[in-house]
Structure formats: structure tokens, C-alpha cells
C-alpha atoms as a PDB file:
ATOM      1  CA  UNK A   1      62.043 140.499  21.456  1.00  0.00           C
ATOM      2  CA  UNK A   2      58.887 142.295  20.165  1.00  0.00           C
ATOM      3  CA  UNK A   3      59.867 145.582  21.355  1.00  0.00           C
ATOM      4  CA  UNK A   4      63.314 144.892  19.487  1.00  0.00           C
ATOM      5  CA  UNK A   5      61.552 144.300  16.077  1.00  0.00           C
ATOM      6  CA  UNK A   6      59.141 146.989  16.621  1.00  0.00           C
ATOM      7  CA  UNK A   7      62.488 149.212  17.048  1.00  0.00           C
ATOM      8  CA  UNK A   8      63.883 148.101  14.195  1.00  0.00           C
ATOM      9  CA  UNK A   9      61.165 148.336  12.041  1.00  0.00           C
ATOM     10  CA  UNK A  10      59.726 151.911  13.175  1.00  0.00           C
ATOM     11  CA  UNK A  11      62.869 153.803  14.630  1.00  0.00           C
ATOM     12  CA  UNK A  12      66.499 154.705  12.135  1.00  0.00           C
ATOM     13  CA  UNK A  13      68.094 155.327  14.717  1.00  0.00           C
ATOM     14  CA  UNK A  14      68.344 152.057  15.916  1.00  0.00           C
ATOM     15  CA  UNK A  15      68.767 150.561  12.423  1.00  0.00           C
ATOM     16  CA  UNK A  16      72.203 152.797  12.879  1.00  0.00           C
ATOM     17  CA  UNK A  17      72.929 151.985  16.502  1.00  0.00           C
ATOM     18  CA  UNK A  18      72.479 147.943  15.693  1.00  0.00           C
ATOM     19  CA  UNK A  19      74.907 148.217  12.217  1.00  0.00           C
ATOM     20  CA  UNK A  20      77.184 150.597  14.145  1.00  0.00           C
ATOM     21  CA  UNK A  21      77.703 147.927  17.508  1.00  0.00           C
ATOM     22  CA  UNK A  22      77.829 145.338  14.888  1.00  0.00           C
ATOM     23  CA  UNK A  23      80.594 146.696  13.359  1.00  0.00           C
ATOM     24  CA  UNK A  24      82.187 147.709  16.063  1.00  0.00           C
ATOM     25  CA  UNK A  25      82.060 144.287  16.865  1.00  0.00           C
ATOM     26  CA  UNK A  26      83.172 142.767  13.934  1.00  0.00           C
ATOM     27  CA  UNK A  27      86.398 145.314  14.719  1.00  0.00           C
ATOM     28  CA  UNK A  28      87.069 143.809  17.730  1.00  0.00           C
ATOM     29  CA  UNK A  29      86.359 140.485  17.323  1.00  0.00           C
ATOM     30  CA  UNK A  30      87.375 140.113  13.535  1.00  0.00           C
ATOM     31  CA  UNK A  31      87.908 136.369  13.659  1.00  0.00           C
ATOM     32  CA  UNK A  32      84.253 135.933  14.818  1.00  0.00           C
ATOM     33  CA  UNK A  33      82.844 138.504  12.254  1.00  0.00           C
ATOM     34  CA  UNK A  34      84.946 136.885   9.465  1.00  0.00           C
ATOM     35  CA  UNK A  35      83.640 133.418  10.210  1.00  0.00           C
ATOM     36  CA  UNK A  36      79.790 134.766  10.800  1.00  0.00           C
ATOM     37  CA  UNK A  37      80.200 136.343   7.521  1.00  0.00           C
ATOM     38  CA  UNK A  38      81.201 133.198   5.844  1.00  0.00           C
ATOM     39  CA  UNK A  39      78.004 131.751   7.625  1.00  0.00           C
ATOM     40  CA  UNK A  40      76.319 134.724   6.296  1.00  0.00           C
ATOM     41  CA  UNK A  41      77.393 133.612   2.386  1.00  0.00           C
ATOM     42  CA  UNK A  42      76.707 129.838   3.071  1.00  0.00           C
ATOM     43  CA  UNK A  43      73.046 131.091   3.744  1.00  0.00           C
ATOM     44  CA  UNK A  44      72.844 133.238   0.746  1.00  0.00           C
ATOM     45  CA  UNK A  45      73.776 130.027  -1.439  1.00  0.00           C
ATOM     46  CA  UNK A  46      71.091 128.401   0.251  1.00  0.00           C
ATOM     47  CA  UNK A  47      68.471 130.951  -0.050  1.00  0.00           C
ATOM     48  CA  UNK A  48      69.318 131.595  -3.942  1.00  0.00           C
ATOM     49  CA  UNK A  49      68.647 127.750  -4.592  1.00  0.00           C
ATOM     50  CA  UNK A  50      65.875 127.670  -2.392  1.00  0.00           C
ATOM     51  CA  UNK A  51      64.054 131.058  -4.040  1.00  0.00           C
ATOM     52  CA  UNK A  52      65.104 130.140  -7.687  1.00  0.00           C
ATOM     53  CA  UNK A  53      65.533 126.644  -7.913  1.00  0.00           C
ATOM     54  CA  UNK A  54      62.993 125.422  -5.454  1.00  0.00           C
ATOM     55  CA  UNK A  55      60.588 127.911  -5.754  1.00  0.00           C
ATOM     56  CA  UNK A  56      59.785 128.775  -2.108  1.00  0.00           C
ATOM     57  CA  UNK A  57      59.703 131.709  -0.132  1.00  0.00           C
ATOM     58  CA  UNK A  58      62.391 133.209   1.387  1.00  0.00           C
ATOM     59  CA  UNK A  59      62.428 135.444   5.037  1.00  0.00           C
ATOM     60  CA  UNK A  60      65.769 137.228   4.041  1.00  0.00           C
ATOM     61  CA  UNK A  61      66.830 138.932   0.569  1.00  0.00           C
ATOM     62  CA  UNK A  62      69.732 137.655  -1.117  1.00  0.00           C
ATOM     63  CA  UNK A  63      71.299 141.334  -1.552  1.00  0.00           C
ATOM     64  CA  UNK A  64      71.031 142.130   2.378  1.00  0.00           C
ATOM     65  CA  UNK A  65      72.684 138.914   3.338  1.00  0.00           C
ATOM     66  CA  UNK A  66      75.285 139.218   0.824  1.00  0.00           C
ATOM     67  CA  UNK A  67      76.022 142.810   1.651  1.00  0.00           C
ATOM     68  CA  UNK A  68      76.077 141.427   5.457  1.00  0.00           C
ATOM     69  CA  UNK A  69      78.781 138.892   4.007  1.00  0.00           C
ATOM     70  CA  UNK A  70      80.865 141.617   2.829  1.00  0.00           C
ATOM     71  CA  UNK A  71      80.602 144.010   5.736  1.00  0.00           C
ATOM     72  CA  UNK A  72      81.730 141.605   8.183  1.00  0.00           C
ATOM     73  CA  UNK A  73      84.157 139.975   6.069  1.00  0.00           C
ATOM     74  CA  UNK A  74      85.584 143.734   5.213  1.00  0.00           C
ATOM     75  CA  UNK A  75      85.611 145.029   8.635  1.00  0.00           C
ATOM     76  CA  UNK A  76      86.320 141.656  10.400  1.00  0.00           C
ATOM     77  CA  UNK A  77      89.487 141.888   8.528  1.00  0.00           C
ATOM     78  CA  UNK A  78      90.464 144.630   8.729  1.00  0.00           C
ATOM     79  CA  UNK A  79      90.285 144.986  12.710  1.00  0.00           C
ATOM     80  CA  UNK A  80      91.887 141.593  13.142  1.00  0.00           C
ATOM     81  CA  UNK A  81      94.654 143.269  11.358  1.00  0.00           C
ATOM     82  CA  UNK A  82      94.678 146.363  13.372  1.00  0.00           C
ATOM     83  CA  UNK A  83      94.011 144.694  16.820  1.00  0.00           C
ATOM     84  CA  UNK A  84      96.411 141.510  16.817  1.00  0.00           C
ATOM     85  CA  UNK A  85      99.306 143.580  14.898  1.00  0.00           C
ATOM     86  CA  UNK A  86     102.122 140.725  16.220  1.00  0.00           C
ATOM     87  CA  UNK A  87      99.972 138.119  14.573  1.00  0.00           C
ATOM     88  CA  UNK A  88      99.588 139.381  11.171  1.00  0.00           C
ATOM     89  CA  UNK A  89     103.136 140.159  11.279  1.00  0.00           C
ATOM     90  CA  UNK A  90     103.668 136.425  12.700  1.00  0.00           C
ATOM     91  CA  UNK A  91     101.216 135.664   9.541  1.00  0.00           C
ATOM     92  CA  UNK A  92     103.416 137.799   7.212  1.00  0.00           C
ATOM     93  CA  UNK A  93     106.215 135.907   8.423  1.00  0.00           C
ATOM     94  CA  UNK A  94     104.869 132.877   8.166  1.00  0.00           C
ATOM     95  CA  UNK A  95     103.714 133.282   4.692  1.00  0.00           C
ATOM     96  CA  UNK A  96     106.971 134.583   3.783  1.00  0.00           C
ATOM     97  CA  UNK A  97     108.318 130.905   5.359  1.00  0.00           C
ATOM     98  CA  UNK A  98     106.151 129.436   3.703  1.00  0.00           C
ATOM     99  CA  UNK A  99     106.413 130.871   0.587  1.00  0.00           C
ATOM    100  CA  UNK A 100     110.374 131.229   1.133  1.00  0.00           C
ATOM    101  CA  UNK A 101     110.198 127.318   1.765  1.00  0.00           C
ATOM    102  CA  UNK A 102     107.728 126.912  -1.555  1.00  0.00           C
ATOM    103  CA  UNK A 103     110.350 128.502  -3.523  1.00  0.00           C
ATOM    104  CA  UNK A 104     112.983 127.051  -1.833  1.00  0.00           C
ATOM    105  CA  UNK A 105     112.027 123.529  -2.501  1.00  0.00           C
ATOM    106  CA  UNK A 106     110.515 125.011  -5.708  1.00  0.00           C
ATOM    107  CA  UNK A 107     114.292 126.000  -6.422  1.00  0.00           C
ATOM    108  CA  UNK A 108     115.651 122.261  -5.180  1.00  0.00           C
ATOM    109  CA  UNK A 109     113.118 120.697  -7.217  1.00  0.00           C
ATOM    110  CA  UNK A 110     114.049 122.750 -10.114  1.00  0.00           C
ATOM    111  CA  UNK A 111     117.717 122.112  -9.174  1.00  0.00           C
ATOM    112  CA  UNK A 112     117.126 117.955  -8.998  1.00  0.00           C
ATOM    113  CA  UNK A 113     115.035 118.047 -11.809  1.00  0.00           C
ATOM    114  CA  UNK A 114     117.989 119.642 -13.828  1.00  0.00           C
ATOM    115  CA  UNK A 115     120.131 116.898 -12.578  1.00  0.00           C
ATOM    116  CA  UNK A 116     118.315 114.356 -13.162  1.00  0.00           C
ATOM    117  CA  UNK A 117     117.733 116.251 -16.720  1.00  0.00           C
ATOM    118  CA  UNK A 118     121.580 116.421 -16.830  1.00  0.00           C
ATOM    119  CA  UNK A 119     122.034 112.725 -15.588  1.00  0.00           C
ATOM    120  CA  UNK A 120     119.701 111.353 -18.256  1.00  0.00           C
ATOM    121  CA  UNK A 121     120.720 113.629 -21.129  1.00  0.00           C
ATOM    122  CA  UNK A 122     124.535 112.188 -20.018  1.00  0.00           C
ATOM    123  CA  UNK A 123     123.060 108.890 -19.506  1.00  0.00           C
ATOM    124  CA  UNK A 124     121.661 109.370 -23.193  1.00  0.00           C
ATOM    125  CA  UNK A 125     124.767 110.876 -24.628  1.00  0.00           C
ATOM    126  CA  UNK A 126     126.501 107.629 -23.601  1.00  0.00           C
ATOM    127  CA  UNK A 127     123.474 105.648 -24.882  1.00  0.00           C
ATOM    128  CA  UNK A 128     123.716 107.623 -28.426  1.00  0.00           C
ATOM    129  CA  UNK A 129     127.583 107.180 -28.151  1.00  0.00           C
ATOM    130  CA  UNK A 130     127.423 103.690 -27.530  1.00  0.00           C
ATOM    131  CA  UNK A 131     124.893 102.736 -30.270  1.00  0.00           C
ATOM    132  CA  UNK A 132     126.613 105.032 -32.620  1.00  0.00           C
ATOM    133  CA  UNK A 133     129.754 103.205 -31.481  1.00  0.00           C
ATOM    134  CA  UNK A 134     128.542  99.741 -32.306  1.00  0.00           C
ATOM    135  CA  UNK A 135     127.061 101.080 -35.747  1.00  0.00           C
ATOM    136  CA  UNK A 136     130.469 102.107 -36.705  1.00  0.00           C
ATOM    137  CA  UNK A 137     131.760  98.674 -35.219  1.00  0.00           C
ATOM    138  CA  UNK A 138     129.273  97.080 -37.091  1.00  0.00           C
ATOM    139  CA  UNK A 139     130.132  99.109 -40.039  1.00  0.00           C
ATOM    140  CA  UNK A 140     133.554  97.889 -39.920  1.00  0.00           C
ATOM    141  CA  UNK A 141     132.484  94.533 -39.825  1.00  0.00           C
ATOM    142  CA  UNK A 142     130.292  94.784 -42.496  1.00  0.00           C
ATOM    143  CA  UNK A 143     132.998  96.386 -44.678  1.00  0.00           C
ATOM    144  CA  UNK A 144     135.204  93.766 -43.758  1.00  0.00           C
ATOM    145  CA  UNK A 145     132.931  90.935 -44.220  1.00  0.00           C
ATOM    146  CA  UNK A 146     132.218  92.517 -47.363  1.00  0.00           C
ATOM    147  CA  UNK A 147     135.982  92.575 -48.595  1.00  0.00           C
ATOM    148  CA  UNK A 148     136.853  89.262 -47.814  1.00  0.00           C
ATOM    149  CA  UNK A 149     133.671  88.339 -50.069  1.00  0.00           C
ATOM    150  CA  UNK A 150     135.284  90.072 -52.193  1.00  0.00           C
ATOM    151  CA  UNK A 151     137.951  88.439 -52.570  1.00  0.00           C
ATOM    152  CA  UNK A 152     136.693  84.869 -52.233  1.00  0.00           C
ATOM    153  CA  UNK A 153     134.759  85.935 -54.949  1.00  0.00           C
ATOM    154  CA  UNK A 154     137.551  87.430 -56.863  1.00  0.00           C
ATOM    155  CA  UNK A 155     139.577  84.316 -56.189  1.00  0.00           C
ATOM    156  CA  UNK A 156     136.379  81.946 -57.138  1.00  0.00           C
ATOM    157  CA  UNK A 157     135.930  84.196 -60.212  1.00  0.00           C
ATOM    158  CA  UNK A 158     139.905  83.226 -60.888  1.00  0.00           C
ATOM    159  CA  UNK A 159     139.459  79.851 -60.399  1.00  0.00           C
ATOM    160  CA  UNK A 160     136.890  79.533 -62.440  1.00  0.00           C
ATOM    161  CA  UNK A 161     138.377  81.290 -65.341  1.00  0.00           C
ATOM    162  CA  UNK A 162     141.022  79.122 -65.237  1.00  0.00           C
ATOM    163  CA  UNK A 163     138.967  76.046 -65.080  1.00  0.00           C
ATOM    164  CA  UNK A 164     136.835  77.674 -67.956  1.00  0.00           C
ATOM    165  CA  UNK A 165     140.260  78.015 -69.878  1.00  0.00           C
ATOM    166  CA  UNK A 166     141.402  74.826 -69.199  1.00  0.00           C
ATOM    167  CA  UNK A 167     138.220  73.222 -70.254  1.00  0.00           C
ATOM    168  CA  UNK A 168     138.151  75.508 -73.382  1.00  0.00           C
ATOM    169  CA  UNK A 169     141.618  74.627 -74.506  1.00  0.00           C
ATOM    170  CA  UNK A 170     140.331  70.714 -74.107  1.00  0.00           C
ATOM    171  CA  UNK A 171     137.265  71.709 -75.658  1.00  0.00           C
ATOM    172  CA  UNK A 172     139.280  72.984 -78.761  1.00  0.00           C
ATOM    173  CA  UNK A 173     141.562  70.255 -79.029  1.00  0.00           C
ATOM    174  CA  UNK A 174     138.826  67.816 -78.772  1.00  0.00           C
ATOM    175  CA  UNK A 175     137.281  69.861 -81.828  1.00  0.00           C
ATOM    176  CA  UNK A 176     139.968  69.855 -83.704  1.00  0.00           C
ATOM    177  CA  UNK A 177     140.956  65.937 -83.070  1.00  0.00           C
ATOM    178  CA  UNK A 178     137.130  65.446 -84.050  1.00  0.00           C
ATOM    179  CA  UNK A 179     137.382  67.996 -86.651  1.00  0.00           C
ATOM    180  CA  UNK A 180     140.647  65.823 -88.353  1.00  0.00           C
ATOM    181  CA  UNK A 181     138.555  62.716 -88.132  1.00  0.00           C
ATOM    182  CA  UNK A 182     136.171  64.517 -89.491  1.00  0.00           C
ATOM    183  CA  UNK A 183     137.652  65.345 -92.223  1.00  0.00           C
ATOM    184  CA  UNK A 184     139.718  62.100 -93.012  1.00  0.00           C
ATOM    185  CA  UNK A 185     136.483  60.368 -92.480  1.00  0.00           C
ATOM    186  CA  UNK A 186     135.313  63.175 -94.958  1.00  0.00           C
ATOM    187  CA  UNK A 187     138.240  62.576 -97.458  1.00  0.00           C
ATOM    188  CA  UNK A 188     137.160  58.753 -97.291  1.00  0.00           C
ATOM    189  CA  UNK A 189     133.690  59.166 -97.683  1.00  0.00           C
ATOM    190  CA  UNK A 190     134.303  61.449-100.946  1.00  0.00           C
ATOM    191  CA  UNK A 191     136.881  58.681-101.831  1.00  0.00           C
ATOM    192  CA  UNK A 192     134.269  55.708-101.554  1.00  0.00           C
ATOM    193  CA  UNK A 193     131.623  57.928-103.114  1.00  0.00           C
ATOM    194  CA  UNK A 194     133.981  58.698-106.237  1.00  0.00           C
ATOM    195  CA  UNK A 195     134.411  55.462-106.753  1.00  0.00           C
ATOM    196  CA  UNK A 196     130.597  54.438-106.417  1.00  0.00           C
ATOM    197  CA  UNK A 197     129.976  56.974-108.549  1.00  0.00           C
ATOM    198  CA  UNK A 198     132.746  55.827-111.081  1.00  0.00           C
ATOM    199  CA  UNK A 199     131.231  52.275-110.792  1.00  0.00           C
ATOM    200  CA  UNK A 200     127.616  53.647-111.114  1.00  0.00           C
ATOM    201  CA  UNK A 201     128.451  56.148-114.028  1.00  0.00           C
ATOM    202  CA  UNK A 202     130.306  52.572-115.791  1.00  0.00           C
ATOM    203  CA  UNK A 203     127.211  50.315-114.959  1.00  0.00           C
ATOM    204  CA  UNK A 204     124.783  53.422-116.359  1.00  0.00           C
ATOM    205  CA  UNK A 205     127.093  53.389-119.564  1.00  0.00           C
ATOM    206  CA  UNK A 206     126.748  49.674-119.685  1.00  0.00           C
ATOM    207  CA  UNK A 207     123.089  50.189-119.216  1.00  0.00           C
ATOM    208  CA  UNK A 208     122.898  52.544-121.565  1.00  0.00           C
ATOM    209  CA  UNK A 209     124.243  50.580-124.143  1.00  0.00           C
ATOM    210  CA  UNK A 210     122.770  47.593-123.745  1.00  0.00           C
ATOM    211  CA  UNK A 211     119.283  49.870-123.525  1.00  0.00           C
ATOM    212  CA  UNK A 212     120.817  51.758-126.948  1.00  0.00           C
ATOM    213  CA  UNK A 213     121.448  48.068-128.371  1.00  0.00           C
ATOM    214  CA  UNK A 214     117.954  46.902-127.324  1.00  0.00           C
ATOM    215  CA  UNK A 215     116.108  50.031-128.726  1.00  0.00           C
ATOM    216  CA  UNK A 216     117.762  49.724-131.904  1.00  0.00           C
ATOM    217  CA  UNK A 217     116.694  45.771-131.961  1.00  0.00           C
ATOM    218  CA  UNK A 218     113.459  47.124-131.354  1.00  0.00           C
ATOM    219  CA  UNK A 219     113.096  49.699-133.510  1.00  0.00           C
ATOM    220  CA  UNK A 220     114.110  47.346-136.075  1.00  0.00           C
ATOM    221  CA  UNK A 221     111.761  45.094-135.102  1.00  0.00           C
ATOM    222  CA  UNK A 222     109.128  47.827-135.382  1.00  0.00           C
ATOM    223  CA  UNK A 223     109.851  48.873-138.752  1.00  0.00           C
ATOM    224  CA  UNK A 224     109.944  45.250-139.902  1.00  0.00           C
ATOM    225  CA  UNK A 225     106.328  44.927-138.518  1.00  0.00           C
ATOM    226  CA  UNK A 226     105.121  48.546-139.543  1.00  0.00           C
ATOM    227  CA  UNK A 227     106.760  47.247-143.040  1.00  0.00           C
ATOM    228  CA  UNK A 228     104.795  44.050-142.801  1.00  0.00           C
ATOM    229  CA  UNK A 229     101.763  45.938-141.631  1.00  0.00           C
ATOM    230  CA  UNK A 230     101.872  48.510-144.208  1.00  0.00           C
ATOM    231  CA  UNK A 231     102.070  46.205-146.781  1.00  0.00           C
ATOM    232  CA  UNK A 232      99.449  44.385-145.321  1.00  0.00           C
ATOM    233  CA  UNK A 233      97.079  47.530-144.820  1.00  0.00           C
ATOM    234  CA  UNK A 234      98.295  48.565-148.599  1.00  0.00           C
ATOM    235  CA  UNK A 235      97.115  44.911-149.779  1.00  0.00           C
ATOM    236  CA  UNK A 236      94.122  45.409-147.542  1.00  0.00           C
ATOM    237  CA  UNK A 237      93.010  48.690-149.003  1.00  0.00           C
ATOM    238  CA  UNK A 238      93.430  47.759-152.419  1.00  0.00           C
ATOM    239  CA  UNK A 239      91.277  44.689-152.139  1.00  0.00           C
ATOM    240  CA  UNK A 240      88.258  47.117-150.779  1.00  0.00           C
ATOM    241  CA  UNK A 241      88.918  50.120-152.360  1.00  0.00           C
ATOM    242  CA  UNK A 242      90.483  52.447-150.060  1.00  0.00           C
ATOM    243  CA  UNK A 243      93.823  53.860-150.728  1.00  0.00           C
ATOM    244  CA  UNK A 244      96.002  55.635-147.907  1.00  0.00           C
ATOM    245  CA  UNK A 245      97.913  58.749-148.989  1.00  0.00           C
ATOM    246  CA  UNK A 246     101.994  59.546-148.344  1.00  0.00           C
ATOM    247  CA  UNK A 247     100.723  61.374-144.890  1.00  0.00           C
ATOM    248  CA  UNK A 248      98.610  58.418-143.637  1.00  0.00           C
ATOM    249  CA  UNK A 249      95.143  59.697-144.136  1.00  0.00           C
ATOM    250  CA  UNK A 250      92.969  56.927-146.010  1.00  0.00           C
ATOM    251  CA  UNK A 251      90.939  57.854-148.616  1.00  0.00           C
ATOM    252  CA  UNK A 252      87.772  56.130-150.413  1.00  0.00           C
ATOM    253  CA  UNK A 253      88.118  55.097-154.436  1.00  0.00           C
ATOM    254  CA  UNK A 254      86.295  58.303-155.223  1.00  0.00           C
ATOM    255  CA  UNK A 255      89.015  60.657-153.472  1.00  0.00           C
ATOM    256  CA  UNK A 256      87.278  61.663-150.438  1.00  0.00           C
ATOM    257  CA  UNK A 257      88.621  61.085-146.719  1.00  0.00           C
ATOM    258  CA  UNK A 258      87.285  58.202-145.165  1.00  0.00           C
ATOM    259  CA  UNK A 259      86.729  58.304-141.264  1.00  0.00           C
ATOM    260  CA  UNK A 260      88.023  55.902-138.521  1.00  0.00           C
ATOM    261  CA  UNK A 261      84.819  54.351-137.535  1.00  0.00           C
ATOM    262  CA  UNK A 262      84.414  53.253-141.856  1.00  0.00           C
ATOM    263  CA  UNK A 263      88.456  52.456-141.857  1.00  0.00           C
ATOM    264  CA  UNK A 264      87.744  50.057-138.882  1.00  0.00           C
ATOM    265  CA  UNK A 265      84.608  48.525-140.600  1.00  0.00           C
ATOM    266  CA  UNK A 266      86.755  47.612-143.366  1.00  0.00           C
ATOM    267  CA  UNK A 267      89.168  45.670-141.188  1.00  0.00           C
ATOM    268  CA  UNK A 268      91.854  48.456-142.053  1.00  0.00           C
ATOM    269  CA  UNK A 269      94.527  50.476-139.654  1.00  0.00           C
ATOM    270  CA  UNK A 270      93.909  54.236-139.183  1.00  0.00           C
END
């Protein structure tokens, strides 16, 4: 195993010879170099985390073992291809099943999905139809409903216009029989108040008179006693020297007026 590394490490040519079997290897046996390959890229992953994420040392580079990846994936590949002609052909086919099938079903699918589209729009259109169906029935109704209201109301409206009338023509001939007793009552009352009034206007000439009779009495009376009085006062004045002029103003002997308060001392009438 030494010698091997000591090869590899000091001698090209058996850098070449190694990569070349390898290869040639991976040609024959392409479903062993394709899955080595993979195991090659598994161990890349791990060396990347291990060298970058985990900080630890590494015995392979990342590049070689990728490159070792792609080599045998590449040439694993291609000589399974080349070497087992019947089964890539057999894997043609069977992708071409497979995808046949995939579009097949892909085509039922679409196919039942359409149906069921179709089914549901129908089952929808029928819905719509029906709803719209029952509107319009319901429509109907409503109109109908709404002309029979109508004409109840019309009817009521007519009924009660003629009850209105009726009561209006008893309203007005219950005015106008209140409106004649009204005015008989009237006629009376003016009657009954003419003759109060002719019986109050006799009584206030009666009044009158007797007051006209009475005020002449008195006046009488009053000009006897302002007669009596004057003559009185006149005697009165004389006796103390005051005399009383045409106008009623008294006067003292000498010719001057005399004032109430001196007139009242003297036991006279102003």
C-alpha cells in the first residue's frame, strides 16, 4: 500500500494509468461508477460543512472530489448507455409509457375535470334557471298580491267616500235643521229683546221724567233756599258792613275785596 502511494505521489504515469483504468471502469460498469460518484458528492457535502462550518481539517479537497463526482457520473453514464443498448432503449420505452400514461391520464383527468366542469356549470345553469324561475314566480305573486291590494284599497277608498258622503249630506242637513233653529231661536231672541228694550226704553222715559220732575222740584227748592240765603247773606252783610257785588265777590264798606278766611269770620257765605 506504501509502494502504491509512493507511485502515486512520485511517478505521472501512474497518476494516468490509475484515472485511465478508472475510467475504463466506470465505462464498463457505469451503474457502479454512477452510484460511487453519488458517494463521491455525498462526501463533498460532508467535507464542505466539516472545513467551513466546523472548522476542521480535511484529507481530501472539495474540487478533486467534486471533479471525481462528475467524471464518474459523466462516463458512468455514458457507458451504461453504450454497453446495455436494449436497456436504455427498454428505459426510453419505458419513459415514453410512462410519460404516454402521465399524459394519458393527464388527458382523462383533463377530460373528467371538463365534465365535471360541464356537469356543474349545467348543474348551475339549472340552479340560476331555477332561482331566476322562482324570482319571476315570485314576481308574479308579488304583482298580483299587489293588484288585489289595489283594489281592496280602491274598493275601501269607495266605500269610504261614500260613507264620507253619506255622513256629509247628514252632516249638512243636521246644519241646516240646527241652522233654522238657529235662526227662529234667533228671530225670537231679537223678538224678546225688542220688546225688553221697548219696555226698558218706556221705564227709562218714565224714569226720566219722574228724574226731570224731581230735578225741577229741586231746583226749585234750591233757588227758594239760595233766595232765602241770599237774602239772608244780603241782611247779614249789611248789618257788618260788607256788601257782595252782582258777580258774587264780597267787598268791605271801603270798596276793597274781602277774602274768604275774613268773609267766614263774619259769619257770611263766600
Amino acid at each position: 500500500m506504501e509502494k502504491l502511494k509512493n507511485l502515486w505521489d512520485d511517478k505521472l504515469w501512474f497518476k494516468i494509468l490509475v484515472i485511465v483504468v478508472i475510467l475504463a471502469l466506470s465505462y464498463w460498469f457505469g451503474i457502479i461508477a454512477i452510484l460511487l460518484g453519488f458517494i463521491l458528492f455525498i462526501y463533498a457535502i460532508v467535507t464542505v460543512i466539516r472545513k467551513y462550518i466546523l472548522k476542521k481539517n480535511t484529507r481530501f479537497k472539495v474540487r478533486y472530489i467534486l471533479l471525481s463526482f462528475l467524471a464518474l457520473t459523466i462516463m458512468g453514464g455514458y457507458g451504461y448507455a453504450q454497453t446495455h443498448p436494449e436497456e436504455m432503449e427498454q428505459s426510453r420505452i419505458r419513459q415514453q409509457e410512462t410519460k404516454k400514461a402521465a399524459e394519458t391520464k393527464k388527458a382523462e383527468d383533463a377530460k373528467k375535470a371538463a365534465k365535471a366542469k360541464k356537469a356543474e356549470d349545467a348543474k348551475k345553469a339549472a340552479k340560476a334557471k331555477k332561482a331566476e324561475d322562482a324570482k319571476k314566480a315570485a314576481k308574479a305573486k308579488k304583482a298580483e298580491d299587489a293588484k288585489k291590494a289595489e283594489a281592496a284599497k280602491q274598493a275601501e277608498a269607495a266605500k269610504q267616500a261614500e260613507a264620507a258622503k253619506q255622513a256629509e249630506a247628514a252632516k249638512q242637513a243636521e246644519a241646516a235643521k240646527q241652522a233654522e233653529a238657529a235662526k227662529q231661536a234667533e228671530a225670537a231672541k231679537q223678538a224678546e229683546a225688542a220688546r225688553q228694550a221697548e219696555a226698558a226704553r218706556q221705564a227709562e222715559a218714565a224714569r226720566q221724567a219722574e228724574a226731570a220732575k224731581q230735578a225741577e222740584a229741586a231746583r226749585q227748592a234750591e233757588a227758594a233756599a239760595q233766595a232765602q240765603a241770599a237774602a239772608q247773606t244780603e241782611q247779614n252783610g249789611n248789618s257788618s258792613g260788607y256788601i257782595r257785588d252782582a258777580n258774587g265777590r264780597w267787598h268791605r264798606s271801603n270798596g276793597q275785596f274781602a277774602s274768604k278766611k275774613e268773609i267766614a269770620a263774619a259769619g257770611l257765605v263766600w
